[in-house]
PDB file of N, CA and C in Angstrom:
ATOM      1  N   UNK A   1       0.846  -1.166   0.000  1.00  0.00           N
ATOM      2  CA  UNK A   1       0.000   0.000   0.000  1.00  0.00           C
ATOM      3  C   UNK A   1       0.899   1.239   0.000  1.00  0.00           C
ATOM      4  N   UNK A   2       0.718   2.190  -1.022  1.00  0.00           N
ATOM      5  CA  UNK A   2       1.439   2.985  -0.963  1.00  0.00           C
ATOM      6  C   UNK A   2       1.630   4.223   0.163  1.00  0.00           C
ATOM      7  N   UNK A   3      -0.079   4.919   0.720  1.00  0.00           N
ATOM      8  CA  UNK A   3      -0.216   5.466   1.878  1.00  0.00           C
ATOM      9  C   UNK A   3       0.747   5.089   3.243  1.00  0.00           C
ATOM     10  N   UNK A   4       0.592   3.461   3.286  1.00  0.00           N
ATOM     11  CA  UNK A   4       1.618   2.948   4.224  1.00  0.00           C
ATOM     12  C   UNK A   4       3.106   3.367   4.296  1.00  0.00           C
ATOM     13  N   UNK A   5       3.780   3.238   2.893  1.00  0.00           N
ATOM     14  CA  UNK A   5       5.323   3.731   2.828  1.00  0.00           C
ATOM     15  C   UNK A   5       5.435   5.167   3.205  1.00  0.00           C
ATOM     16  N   UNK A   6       4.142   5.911   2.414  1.00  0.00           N
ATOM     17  CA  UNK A   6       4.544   7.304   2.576  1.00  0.00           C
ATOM     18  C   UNK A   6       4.262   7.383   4.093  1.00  0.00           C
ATOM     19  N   UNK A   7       3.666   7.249   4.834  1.00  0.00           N
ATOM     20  CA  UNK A   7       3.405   7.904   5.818  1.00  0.00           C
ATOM     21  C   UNK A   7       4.414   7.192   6.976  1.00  0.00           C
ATOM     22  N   UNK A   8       4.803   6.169   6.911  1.00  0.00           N
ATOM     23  CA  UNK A   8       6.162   5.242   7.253  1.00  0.00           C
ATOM     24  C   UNK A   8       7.410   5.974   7.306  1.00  0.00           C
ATOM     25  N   UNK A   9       7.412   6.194   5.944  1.00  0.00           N
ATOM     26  CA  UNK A   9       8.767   7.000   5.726  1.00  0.00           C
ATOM     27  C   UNK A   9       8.726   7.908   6.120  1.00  0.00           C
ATOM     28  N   UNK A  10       7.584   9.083   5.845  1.00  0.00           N
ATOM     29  CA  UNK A  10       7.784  10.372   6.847  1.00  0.00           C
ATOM     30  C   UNK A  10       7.497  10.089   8.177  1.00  0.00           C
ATOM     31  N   UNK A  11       7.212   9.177   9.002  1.00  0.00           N
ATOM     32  CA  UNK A  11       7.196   9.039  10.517  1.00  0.00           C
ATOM     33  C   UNK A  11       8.844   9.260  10.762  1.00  0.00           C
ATOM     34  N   UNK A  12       9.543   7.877   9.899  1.00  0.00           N
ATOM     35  CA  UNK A  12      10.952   8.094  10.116  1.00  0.00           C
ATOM     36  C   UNK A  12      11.610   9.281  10.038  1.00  0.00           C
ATOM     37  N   UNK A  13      11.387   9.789   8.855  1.00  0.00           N
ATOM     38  CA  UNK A  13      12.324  11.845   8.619  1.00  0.00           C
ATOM     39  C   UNK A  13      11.899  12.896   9.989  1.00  0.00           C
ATOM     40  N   UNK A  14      10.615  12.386  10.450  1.00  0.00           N
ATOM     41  CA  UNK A  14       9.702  13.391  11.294  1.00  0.00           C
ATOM     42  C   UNK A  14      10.872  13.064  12.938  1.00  0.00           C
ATOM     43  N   UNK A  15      10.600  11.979  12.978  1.00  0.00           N
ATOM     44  CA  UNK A  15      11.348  11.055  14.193  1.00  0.00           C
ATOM     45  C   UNK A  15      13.265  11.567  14.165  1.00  0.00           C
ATOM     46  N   UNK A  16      13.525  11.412  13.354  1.00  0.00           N
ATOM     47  CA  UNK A  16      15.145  11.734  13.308  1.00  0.00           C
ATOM     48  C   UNK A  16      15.359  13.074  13.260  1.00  0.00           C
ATOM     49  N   UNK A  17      14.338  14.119  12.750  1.00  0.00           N
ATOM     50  CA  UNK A  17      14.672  15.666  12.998  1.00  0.00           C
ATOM     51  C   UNK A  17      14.219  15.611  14.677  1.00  0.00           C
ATOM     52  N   UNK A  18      13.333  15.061  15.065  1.00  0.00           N
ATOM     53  CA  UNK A  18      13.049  15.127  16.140  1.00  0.00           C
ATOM     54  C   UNK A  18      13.679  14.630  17.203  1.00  0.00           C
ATOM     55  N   UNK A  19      14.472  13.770  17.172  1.00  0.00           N
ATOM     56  CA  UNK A  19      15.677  13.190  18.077  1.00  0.00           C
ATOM     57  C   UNK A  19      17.010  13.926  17.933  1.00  0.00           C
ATOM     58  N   UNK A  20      17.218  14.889  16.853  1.00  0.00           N
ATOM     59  CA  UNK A  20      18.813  15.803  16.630  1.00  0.00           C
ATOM     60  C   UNK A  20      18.047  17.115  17.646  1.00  0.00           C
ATOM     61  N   UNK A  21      16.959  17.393  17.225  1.00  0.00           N
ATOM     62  CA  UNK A  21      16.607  18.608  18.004  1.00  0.00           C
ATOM     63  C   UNK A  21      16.016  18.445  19.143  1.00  0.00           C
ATOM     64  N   UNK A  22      15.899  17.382  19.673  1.00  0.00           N
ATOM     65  CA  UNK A  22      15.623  17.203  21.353  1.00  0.00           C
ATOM     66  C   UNK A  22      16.717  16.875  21.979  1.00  0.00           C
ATOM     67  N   UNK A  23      17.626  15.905  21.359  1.00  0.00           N
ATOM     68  CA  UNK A  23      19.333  16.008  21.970  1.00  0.00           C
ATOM     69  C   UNK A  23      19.277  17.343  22.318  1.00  0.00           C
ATOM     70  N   UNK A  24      19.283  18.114  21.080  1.00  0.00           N
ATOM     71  CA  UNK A  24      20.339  19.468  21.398  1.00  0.00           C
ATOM     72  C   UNK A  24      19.447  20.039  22.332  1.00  0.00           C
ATOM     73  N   UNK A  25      18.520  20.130  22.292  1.00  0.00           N
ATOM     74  CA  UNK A  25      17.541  20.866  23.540  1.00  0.00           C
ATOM     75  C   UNK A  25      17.738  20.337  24.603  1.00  0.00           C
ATOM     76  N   UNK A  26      18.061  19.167  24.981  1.00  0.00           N
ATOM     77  CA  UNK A  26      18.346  18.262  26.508  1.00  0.00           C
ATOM     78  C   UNK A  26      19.693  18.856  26.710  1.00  0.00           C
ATOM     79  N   UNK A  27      20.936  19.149  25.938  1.00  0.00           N
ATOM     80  CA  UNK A  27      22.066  20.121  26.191  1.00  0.00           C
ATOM     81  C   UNK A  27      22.503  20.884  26.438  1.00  0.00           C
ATOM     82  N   UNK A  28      21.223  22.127  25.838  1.00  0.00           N
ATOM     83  CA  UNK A  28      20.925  23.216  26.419  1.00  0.00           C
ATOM     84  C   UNK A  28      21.521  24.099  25.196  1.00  0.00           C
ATOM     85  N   UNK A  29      21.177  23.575  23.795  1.00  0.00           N
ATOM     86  CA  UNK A  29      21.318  24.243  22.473  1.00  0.00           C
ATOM     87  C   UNK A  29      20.138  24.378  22.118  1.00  0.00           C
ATOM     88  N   UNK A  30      19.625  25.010  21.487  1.00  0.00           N
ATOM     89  CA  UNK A  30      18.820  25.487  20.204  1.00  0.00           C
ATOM     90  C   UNK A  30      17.763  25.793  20.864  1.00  0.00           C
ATOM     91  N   UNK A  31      17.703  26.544  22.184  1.00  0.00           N
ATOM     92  CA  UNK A  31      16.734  26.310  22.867  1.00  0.00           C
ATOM     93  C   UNK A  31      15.372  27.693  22.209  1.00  0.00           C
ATOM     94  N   UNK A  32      15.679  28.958  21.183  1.00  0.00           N
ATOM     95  CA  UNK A  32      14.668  29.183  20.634  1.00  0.00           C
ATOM     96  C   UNK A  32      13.966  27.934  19.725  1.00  0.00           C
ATOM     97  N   UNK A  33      14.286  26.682  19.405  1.00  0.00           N
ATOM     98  CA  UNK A  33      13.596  25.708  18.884  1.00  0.00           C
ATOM     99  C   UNK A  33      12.682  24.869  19.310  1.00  0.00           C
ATOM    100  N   UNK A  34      12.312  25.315  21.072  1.00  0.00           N
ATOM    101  CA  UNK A  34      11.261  24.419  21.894  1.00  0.00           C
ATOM    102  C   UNK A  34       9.860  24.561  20.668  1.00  0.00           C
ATOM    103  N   UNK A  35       9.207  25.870  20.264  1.00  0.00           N
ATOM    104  CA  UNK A  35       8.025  25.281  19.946  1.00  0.00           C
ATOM    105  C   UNK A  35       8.085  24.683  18.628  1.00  0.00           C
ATOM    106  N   UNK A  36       9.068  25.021  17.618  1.00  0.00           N
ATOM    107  CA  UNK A  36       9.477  23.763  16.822  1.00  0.00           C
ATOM    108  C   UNK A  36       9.237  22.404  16.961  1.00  0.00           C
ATOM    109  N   UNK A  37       9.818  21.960  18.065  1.00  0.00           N
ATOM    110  CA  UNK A  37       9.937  20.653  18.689  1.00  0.00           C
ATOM    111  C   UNK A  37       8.719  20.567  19.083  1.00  0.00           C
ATOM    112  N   UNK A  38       8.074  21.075  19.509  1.00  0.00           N
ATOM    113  CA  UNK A  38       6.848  20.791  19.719  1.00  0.00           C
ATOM    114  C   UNK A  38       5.334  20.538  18.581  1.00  0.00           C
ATOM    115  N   UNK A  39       5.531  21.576  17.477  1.00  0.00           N
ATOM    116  CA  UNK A  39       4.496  21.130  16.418  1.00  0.00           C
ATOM    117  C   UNK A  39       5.471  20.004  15.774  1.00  0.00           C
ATOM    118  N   UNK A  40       6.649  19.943  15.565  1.00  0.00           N
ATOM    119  CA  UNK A  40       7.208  18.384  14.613  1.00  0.00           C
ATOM    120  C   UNK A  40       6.442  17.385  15.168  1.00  0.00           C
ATOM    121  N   UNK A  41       6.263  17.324  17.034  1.00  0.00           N
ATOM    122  CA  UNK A  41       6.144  16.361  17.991  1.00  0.00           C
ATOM    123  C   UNK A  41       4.702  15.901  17.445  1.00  0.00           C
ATOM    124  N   UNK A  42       4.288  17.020  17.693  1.00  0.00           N
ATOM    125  CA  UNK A  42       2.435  17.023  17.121  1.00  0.00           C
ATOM    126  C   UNK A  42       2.222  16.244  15.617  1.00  0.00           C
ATOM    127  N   UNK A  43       2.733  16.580  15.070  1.00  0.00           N
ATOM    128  CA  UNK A  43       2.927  15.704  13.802  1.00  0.00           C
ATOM    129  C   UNK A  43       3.514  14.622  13.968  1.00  0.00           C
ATOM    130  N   UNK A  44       4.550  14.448  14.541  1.00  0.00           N
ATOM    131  CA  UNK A  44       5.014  12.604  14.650  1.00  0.00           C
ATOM    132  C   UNK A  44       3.846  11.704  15.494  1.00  0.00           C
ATOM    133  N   UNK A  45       2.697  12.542  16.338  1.00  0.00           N
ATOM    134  CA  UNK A  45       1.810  11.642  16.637  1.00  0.00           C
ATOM    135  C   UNK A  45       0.898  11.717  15.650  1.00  0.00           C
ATOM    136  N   UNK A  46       0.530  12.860  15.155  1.00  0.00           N
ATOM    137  CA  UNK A  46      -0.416  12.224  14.212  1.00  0.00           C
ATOM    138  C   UNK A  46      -0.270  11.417  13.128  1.00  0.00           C
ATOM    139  N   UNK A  47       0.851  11.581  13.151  1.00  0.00           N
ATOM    140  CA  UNK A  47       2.125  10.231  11.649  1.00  0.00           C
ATOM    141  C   UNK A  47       1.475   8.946  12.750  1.00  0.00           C
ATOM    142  N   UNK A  48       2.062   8.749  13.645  1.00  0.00           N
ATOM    143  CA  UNK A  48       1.772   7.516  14.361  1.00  0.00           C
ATOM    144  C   UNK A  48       0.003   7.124  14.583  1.00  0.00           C
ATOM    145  N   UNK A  49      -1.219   7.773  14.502  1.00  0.00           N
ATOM    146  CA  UNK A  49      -2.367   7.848  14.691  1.00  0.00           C
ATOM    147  C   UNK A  49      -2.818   7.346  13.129  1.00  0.00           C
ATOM    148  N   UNK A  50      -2.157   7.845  12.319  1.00  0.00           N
ATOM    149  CA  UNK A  50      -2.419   7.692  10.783  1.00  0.00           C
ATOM    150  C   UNK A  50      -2.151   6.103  10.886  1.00  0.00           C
ATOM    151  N   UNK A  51      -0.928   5.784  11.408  1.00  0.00           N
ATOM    152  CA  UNK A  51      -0.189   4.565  10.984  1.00  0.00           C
ATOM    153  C   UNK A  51      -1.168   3.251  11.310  1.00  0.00           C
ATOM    154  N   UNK A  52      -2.137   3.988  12.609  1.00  0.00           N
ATOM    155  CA  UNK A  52      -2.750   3.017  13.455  1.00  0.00           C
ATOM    156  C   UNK A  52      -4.512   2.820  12.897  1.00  0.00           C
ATOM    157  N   UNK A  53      -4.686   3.947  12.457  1.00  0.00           N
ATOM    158  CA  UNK A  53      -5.846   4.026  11.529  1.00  0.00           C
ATOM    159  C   UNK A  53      -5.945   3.318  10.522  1.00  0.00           C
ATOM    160  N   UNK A  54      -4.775   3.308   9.852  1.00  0.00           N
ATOM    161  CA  UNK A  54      -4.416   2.466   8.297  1.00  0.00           C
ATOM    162  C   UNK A  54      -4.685   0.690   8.813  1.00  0.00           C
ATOM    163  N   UNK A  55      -3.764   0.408   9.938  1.00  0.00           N
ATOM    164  CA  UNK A  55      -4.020  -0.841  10.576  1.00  0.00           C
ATOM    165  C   UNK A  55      -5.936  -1.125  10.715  1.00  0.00           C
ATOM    166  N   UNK A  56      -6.315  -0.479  11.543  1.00  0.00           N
ATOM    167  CA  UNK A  56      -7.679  -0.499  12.111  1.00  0.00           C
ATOM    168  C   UNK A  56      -9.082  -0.271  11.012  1.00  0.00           C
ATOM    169  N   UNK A  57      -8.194   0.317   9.466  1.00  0.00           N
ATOM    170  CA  UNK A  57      -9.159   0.357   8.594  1.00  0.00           C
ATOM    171  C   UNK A  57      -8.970  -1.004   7.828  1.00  0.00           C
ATOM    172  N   UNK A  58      -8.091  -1.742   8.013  1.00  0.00           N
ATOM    173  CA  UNK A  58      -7.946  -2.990   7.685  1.00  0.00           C
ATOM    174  C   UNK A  58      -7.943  -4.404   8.555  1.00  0.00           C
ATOM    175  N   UNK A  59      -8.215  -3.527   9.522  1.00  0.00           N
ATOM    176  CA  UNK A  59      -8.536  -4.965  10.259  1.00  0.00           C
ATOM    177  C   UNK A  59      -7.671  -5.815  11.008  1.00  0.00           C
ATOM    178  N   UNK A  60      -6.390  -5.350  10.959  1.00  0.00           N
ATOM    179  CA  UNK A  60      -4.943  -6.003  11.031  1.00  0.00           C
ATOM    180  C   UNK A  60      -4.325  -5.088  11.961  1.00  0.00           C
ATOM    181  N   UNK A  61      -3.609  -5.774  12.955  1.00  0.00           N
ATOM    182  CA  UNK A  61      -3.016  -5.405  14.506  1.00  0.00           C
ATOM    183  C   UNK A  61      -3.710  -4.617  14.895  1.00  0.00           C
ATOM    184  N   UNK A  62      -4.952  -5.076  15.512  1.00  0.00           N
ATOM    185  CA  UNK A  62      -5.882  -4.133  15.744  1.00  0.00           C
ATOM    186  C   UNK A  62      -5.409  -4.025  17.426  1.00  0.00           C
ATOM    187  N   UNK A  63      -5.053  -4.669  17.970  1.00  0.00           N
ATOM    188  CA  UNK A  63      -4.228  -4.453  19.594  1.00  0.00           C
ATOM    189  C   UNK A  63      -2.911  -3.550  19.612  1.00  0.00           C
ATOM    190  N   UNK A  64      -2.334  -3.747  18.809  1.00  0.00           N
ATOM    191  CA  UNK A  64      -1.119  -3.042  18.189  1.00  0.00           C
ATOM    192  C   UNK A  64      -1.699  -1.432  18.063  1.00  0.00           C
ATOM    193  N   UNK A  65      -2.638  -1.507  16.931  1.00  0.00           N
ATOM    194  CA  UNK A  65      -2.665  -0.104  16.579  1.00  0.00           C
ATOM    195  C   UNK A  65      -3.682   0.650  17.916  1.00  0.00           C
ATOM    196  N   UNK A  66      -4.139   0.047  18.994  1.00  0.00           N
ATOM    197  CA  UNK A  66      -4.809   0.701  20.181  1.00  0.00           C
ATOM    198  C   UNK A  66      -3.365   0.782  21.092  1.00  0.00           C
ATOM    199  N   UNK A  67      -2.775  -0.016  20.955  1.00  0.00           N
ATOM    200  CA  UNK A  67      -1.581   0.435  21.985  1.00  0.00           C
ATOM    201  C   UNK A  67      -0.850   1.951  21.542  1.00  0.00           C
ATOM    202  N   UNK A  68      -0.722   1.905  19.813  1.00  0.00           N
ATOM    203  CA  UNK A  68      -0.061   3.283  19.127  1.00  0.00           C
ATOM    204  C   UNK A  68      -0.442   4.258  19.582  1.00  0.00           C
ATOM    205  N   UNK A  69      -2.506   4.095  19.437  1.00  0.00           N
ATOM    206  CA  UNK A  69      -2.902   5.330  19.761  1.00  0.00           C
ATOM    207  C   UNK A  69      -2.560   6.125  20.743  1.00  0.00           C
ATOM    208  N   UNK A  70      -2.843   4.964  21.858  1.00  0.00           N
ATOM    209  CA  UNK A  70      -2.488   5.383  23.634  1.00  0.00           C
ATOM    210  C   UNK A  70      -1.114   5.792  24.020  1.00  0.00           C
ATOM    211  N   UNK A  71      -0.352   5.537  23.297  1.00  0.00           N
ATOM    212  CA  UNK A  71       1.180   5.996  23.471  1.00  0.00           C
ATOM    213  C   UNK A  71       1.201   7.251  22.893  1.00  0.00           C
ATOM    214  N   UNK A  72       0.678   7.389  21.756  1.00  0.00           N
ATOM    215  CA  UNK A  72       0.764   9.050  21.043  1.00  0.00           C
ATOM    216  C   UNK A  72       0.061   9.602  22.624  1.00  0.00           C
ATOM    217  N   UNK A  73      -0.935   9.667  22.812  1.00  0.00           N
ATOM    218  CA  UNK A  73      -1.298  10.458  24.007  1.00  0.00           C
ATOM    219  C   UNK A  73      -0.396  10.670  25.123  1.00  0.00           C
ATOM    220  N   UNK A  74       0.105   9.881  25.538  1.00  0.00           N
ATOM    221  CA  UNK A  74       1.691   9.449  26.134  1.00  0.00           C
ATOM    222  C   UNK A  74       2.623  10.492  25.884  1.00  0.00           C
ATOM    223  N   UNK A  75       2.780  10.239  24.375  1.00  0.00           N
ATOM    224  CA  UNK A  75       4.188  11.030  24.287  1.00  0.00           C
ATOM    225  C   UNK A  75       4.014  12.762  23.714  1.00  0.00           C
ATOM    226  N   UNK A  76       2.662  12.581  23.527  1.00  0.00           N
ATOM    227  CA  UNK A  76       2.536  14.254  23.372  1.00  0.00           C
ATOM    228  C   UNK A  76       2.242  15.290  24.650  1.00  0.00           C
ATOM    229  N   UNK A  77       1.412  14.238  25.960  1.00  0.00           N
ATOM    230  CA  UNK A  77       1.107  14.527  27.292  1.00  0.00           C
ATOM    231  C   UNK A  77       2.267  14.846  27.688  1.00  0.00           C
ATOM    232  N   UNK A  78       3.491  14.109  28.088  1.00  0.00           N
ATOM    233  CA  UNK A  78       4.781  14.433  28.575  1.00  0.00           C
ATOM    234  C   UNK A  78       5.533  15.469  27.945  1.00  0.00           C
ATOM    235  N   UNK A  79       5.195  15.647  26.696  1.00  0.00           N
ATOM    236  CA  UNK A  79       5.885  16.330  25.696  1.00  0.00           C
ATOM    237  C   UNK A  79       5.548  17.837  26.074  1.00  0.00           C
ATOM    238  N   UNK A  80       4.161  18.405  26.191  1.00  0.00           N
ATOM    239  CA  UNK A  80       3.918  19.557  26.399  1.00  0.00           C
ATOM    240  C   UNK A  80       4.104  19.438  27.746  1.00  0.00           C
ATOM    241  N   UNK A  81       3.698  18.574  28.119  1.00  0.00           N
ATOM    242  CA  UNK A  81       3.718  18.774  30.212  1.00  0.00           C
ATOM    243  C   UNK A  81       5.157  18.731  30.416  1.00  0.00           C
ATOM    244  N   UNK A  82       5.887  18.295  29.679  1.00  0.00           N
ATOM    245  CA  UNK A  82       7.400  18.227  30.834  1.00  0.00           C
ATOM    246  C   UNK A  82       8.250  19.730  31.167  1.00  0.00           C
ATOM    247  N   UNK A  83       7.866  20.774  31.128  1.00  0.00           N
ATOM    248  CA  UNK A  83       8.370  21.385  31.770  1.00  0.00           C
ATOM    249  C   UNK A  83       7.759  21.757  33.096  1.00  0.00           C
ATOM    250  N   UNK A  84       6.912  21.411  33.653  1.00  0.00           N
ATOM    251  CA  UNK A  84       6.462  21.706  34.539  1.00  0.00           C
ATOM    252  C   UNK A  84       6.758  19.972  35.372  1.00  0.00           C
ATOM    253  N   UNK A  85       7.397  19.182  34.882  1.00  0.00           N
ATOM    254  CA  UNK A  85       7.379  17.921  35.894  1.00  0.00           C
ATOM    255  C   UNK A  85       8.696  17.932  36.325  1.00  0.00           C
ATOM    256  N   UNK A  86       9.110  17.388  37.371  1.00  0.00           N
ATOM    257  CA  UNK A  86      10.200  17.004  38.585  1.00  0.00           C
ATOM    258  C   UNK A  86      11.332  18.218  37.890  1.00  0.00           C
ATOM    259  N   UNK A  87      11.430  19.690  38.114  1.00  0.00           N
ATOM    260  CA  UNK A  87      11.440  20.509  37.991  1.00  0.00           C
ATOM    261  C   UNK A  87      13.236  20.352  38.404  1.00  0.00           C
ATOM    262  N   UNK A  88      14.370  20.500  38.458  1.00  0.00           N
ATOM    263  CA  UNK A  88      15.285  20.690  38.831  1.00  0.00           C
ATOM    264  C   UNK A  88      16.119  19.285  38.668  1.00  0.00           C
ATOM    265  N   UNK A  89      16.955  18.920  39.488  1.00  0.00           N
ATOM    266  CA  UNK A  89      18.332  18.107  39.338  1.00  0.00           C
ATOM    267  C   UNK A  89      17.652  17.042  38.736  1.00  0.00           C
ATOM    268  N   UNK A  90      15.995  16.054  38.847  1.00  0.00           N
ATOM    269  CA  UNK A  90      15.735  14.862  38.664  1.00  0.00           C
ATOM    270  C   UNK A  90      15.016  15.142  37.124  1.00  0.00           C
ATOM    271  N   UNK A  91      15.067  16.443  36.662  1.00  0.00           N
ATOM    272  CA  UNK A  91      14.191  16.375  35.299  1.00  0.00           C
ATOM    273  C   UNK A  91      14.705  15.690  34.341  1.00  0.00           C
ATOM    274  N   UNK A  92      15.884  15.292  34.393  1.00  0.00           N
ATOM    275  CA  UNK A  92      16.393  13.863  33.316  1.00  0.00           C
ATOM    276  C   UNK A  92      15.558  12.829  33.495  1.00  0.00           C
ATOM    277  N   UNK A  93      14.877  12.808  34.488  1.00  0.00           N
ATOM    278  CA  UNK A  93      14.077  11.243  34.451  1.00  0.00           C
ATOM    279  C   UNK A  93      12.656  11.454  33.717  1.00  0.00           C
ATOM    280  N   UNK A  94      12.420  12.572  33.499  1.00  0.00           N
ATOM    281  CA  UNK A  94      10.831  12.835  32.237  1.00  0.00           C
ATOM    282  C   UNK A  94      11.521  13.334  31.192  1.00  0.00           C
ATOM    283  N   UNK A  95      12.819  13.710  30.956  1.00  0.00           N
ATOM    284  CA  UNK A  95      13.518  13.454  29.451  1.00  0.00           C
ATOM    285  C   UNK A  95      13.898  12.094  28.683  1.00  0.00           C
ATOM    286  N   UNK A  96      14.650  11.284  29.600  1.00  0.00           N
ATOM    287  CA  UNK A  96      14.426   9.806  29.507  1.00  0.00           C
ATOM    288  C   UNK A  96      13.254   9.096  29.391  1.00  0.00           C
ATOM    289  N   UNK A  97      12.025   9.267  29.917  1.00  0.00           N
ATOM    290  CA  UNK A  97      11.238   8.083  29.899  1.00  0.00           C
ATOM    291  C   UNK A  97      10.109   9.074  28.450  1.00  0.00           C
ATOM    292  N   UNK A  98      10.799  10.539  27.923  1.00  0.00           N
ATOM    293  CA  UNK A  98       9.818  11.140  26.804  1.00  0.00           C
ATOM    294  C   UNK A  98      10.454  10.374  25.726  1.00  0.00           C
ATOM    295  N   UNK A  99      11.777  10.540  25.822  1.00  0.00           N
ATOM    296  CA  UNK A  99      12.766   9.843  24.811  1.00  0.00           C
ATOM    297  C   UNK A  99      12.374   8.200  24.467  1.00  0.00           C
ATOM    298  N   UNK A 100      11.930   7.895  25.481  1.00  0.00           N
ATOM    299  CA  UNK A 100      11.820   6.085  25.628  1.00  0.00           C
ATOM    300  C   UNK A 100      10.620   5.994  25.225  1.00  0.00           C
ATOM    301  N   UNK A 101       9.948   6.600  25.191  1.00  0.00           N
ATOM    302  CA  UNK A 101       8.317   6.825  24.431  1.00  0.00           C
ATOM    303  C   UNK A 101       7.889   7.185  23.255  1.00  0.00           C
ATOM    304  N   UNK A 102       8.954   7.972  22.880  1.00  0.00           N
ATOM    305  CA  UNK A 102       9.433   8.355  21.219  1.00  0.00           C
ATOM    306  C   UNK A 102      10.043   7.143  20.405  1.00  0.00           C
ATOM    307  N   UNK A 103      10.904   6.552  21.086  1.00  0.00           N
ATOM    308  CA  UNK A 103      11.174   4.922  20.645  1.00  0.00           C
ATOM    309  C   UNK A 103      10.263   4.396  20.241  1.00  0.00           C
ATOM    310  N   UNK A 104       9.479   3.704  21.719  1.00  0.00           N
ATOM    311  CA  UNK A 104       8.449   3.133  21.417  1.00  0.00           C
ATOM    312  C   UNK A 104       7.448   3.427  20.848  1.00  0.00           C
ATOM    313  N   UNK A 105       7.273   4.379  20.153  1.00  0.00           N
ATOM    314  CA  UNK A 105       6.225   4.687  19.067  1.00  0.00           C
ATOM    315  C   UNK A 105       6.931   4.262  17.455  1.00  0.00           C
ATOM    316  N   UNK A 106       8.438   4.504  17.137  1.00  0.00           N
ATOM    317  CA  UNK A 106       8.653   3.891  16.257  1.00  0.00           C
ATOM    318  C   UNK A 106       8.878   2.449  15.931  1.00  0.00           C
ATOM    319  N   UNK A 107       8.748   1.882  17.011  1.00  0.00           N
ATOM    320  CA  UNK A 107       8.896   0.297  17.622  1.00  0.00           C
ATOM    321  C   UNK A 107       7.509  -0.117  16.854  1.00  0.00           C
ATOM    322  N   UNK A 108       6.462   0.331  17.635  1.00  0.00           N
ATOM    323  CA  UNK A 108       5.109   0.200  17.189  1.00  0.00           C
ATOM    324  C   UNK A 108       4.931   0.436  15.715  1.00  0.00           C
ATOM    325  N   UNK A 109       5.527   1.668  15.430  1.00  0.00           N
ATOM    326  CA  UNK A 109       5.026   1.719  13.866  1.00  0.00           C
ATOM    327  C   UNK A 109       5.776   0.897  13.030  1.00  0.00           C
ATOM    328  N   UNK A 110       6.816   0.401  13.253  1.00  0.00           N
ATOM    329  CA  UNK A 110       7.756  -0.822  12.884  1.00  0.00           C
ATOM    330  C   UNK A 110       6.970  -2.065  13.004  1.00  0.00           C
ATOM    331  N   UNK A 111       6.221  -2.518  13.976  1.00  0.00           N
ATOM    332  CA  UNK A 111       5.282  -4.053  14.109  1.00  0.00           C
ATOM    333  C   UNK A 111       3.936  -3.365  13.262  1.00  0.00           C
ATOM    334  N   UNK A 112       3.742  -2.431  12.991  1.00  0.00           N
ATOM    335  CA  UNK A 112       2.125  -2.117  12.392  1.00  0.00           C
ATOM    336  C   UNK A 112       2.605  -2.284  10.922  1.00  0.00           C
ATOM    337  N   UNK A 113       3.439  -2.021  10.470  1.00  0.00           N
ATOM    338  CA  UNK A 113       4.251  -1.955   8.973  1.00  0.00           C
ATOM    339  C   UNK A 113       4.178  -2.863   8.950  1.00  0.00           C
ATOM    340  N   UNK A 114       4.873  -4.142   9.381  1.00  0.00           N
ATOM    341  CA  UNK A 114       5.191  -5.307   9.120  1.00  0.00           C
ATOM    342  C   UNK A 114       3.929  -5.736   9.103  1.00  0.00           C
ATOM    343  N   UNK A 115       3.086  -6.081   9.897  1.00  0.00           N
ATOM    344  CA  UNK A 115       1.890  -6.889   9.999  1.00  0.00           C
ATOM    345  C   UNK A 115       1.240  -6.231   8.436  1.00  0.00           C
ATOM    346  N   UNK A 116       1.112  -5.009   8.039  1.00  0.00           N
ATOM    347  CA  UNK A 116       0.084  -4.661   7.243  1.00  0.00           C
ATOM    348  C   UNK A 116       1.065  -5.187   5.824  1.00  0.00           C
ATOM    349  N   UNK A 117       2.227  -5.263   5.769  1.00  0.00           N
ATOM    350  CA  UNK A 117       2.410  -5.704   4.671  1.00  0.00           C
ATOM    351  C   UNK A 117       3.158  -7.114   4.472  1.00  0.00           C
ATOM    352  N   UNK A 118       2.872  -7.653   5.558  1.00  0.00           N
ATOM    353  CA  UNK A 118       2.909  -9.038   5.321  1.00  0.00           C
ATOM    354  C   UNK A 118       1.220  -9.646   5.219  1.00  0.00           C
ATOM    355  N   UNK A 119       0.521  -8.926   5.363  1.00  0.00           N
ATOM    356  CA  UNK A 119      -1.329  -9.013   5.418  1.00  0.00           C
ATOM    357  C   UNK A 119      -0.973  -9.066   3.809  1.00  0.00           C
ATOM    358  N   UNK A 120      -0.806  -8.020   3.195  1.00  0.00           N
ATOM    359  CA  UNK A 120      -0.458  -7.605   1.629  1.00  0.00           C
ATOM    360  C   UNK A 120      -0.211  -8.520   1.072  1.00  0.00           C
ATOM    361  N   UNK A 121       0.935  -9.371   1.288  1.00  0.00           N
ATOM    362  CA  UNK A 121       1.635 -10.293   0.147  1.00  0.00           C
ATOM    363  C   UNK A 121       0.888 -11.879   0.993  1.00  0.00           C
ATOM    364  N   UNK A 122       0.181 -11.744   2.103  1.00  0.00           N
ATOM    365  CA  UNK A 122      -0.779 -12.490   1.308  1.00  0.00           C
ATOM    366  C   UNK A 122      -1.870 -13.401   0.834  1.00  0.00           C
TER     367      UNK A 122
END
């Protein structure tokens, strides 16, 4: 399915600008780029919501694509909320577990790919 690649592939481009510019923001570079990082973010969930829709309009990893959804909520909740969480020396631990949630959304869209196009061939 072609919708699948495209929106696959841009999860990936969306995901890797989004991991160079949250490094550098966890460093304490590019920091006029927070609301940047934040509409890309908005878009890598709705890349991931798309991914899970495509699943759910076909019928295929339909547990999979409810776990996607619930994680986009996940990682966009922490995403806007983390400046206001564990505020000082421990705020690496809601940068880590935003980071580990950003993974696991490409993890997910990695098992939703596979399932839908191994459904495909056959």
């Amino acid at each position: 399915m072609k919708t699948l690649k495209v929106v696959r592939r841009t999860l990936g481009l969306v995901f890797g600008i989004q991991l160079l510019v949250g490094l550098a923001l966890w460093v304490g570079l590019l920091a006029p780029l927070v609301q940047a990082h934040r509409a890309i973010g908005l878009l890598y969930v709705l890349l991931l919501w798309t991914l899970a829709a495509l699943a759910l309009a076909r019928r295929r990893a339909i547990a999979l694509a409810a776990v996607t959804v619930v994680l986009g909520f996940f990682i966009a909740g922490l995403g806007f909320g983390q400046p206001r969480l564990l505020i000082g020396e421990y705020h690496w631990i809601v940068r880590v577990i935003h980071l580990a949630l950003g993974l696991a959304g490409m993890l997910t869209a990695a098992a939703i790919e596979a399932r839908l196009t191994t459904a495909d061939q056959a």
